[in-house]
Protein backbone atom coordinates (compact mmCIF):
# COMPACT_ATOMS: atom_id res chain seq x y z
CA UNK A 1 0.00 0.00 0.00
CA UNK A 2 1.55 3.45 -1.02
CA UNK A 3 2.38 5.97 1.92
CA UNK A 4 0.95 8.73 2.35
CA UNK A 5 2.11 12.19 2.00
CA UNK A 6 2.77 13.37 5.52
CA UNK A 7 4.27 17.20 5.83
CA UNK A 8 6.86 17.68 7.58
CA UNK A 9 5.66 18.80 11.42
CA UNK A 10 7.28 22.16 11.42
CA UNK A 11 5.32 23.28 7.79
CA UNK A 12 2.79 25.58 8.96
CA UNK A 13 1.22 25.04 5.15
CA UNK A 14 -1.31 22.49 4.00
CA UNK A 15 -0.86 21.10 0.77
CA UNK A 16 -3.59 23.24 -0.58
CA UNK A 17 -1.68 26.46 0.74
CA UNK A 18 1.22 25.06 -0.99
CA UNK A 19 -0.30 24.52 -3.97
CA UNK A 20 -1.32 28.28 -4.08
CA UNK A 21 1.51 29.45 -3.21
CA UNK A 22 3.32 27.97 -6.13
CA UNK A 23 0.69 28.79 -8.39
CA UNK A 24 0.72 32.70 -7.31
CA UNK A 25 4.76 32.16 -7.71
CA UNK A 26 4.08 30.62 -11.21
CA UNK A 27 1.43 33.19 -12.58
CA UNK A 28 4.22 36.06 -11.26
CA UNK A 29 6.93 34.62 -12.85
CA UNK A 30 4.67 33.95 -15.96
CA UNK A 31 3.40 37.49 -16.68
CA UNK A 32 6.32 39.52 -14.71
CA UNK A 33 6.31 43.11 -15.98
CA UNK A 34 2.47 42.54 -17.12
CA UNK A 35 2.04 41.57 -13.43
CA UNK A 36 3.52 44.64 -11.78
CA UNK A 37 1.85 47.25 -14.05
CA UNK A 38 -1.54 45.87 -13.63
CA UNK A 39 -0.93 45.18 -9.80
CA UNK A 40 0.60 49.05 -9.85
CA UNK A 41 -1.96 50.53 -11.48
CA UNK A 42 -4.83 48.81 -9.49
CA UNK A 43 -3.03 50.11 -5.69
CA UNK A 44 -2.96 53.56 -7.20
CA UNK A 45 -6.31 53.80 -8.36
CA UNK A 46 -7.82 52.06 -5.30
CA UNK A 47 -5.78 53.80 -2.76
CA UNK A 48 -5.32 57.33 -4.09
CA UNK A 49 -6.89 57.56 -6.84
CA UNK A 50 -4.84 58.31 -9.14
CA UNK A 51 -3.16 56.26 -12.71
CA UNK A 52 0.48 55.83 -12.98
CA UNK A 53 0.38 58.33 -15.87
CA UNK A 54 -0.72 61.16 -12.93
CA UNK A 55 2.41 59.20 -10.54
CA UNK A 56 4.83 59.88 -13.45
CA UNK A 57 3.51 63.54 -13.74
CA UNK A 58 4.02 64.13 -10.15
CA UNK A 59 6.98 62.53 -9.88
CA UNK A 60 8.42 64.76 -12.68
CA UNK A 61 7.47 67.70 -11.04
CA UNK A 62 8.98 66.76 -8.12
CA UNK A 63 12.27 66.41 -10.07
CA UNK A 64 12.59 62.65 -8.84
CA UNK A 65 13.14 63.80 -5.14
CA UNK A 66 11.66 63.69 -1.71
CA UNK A 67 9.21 66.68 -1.42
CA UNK A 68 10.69 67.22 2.31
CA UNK A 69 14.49 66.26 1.73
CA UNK A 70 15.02 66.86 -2.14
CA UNK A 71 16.80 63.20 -2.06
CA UNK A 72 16.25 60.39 -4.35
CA UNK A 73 14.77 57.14 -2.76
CA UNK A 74 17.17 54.85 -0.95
CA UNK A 75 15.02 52.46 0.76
CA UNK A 76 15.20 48.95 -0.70
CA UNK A 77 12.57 45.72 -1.08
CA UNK A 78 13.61 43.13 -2.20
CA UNK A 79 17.03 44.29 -2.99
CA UNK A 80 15.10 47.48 -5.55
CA UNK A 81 14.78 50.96 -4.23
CA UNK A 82 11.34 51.91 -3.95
CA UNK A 83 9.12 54.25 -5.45
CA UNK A 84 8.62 57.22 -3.65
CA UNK A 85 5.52 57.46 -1.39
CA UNK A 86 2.25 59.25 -2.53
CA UNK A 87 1.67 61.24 0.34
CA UNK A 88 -1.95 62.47 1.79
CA UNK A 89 -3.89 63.60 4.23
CA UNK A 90 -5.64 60.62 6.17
CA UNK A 91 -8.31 62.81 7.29
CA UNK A 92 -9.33 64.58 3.75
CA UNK A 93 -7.53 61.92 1.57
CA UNK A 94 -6.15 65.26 -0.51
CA UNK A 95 -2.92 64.04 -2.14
CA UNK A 96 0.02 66.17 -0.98
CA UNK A 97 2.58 65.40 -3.05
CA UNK A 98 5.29 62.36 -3.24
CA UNK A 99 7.38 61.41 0.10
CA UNK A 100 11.16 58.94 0.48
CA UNK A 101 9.96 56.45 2.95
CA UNK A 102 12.27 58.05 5.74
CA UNK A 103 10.33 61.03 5.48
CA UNK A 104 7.05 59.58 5.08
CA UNK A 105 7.59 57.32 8.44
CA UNK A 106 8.60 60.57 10.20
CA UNK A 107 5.58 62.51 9.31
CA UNK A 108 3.01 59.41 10.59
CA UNK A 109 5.36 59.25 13.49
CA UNK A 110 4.81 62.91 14.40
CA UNK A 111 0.79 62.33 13.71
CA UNK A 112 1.12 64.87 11.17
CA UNK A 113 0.93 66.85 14.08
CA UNK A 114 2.29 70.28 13.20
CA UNK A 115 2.50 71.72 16.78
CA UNK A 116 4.96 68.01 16.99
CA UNK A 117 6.89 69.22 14.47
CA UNK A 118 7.98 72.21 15.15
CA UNK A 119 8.81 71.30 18.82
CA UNK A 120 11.15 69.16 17.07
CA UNK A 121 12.79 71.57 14.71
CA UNK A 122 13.12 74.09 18.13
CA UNK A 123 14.80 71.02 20.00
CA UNK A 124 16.78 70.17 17.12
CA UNK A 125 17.61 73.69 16.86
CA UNK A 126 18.63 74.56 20.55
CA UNK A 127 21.44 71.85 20.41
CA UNK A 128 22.33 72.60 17.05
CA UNK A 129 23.64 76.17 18.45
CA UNK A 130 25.70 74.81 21.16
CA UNK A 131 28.10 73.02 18.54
């Protein structure tokens, strides 16, 4: 009588998860760039509402850079630097314009609390004049 199939006890994945997994792995492999466009397009539209065509525009008018810094990107996934953040307001969901991710982290960090922020430039300030 044939054995069988018996996962190993640390997989936290049925076979069925398996099988999905490799078939999401295979489809994303299969249509690559098709993939990433479509999926691109869909999380702007849905989230900002906005087509990568209006992304590109903004991001040319922001010269490429960090609206706050006026750097370039350097945060990484998956060993790619990211696209720059589309930054907006989470109570009127007005875009504001395009954010690096250090920046963007340090505005939610702060709340987008203006009052925050500018107790933080005055501290940063105070000990920047005793050097």
């Amino acid at each position: 009588m044939p054995s069988k199939y018996i996962p190993h006890p640390k997989s936290k994945m049925t076979s069925e998860e398996r099988k999905q997994q490799q078939k999401a792995s295979w489809i994303k492999r299969r249509l690559g760039v098709k993939w990433l466009i479509s999926t691109r397009r869909a999380h702007l539209k849905s989230k900002y509402g906005i087509t990568p065509e209006q992304y590109d525009q903004m991001l040319k008018d922001h010269d490429g850079v960090c609206a706050i810094c006026k750097q370039h990107e350097t945060a990484s996934r998956a060993g790619k630097i990211k696209l720059l953040s589309v930054d907006h307001s989470h109570t009127t969901k007005q875009i504001r314009g395009l954010l690096c991710d250090n920046c963007n982290k340090a505005l939610g960090n702060m709340h987008e609390n203006i009052e925050r922020l500018k107790n933080a430039i005055e501290y940063l300030s105070k000990y920047q004049q005793e050097n």
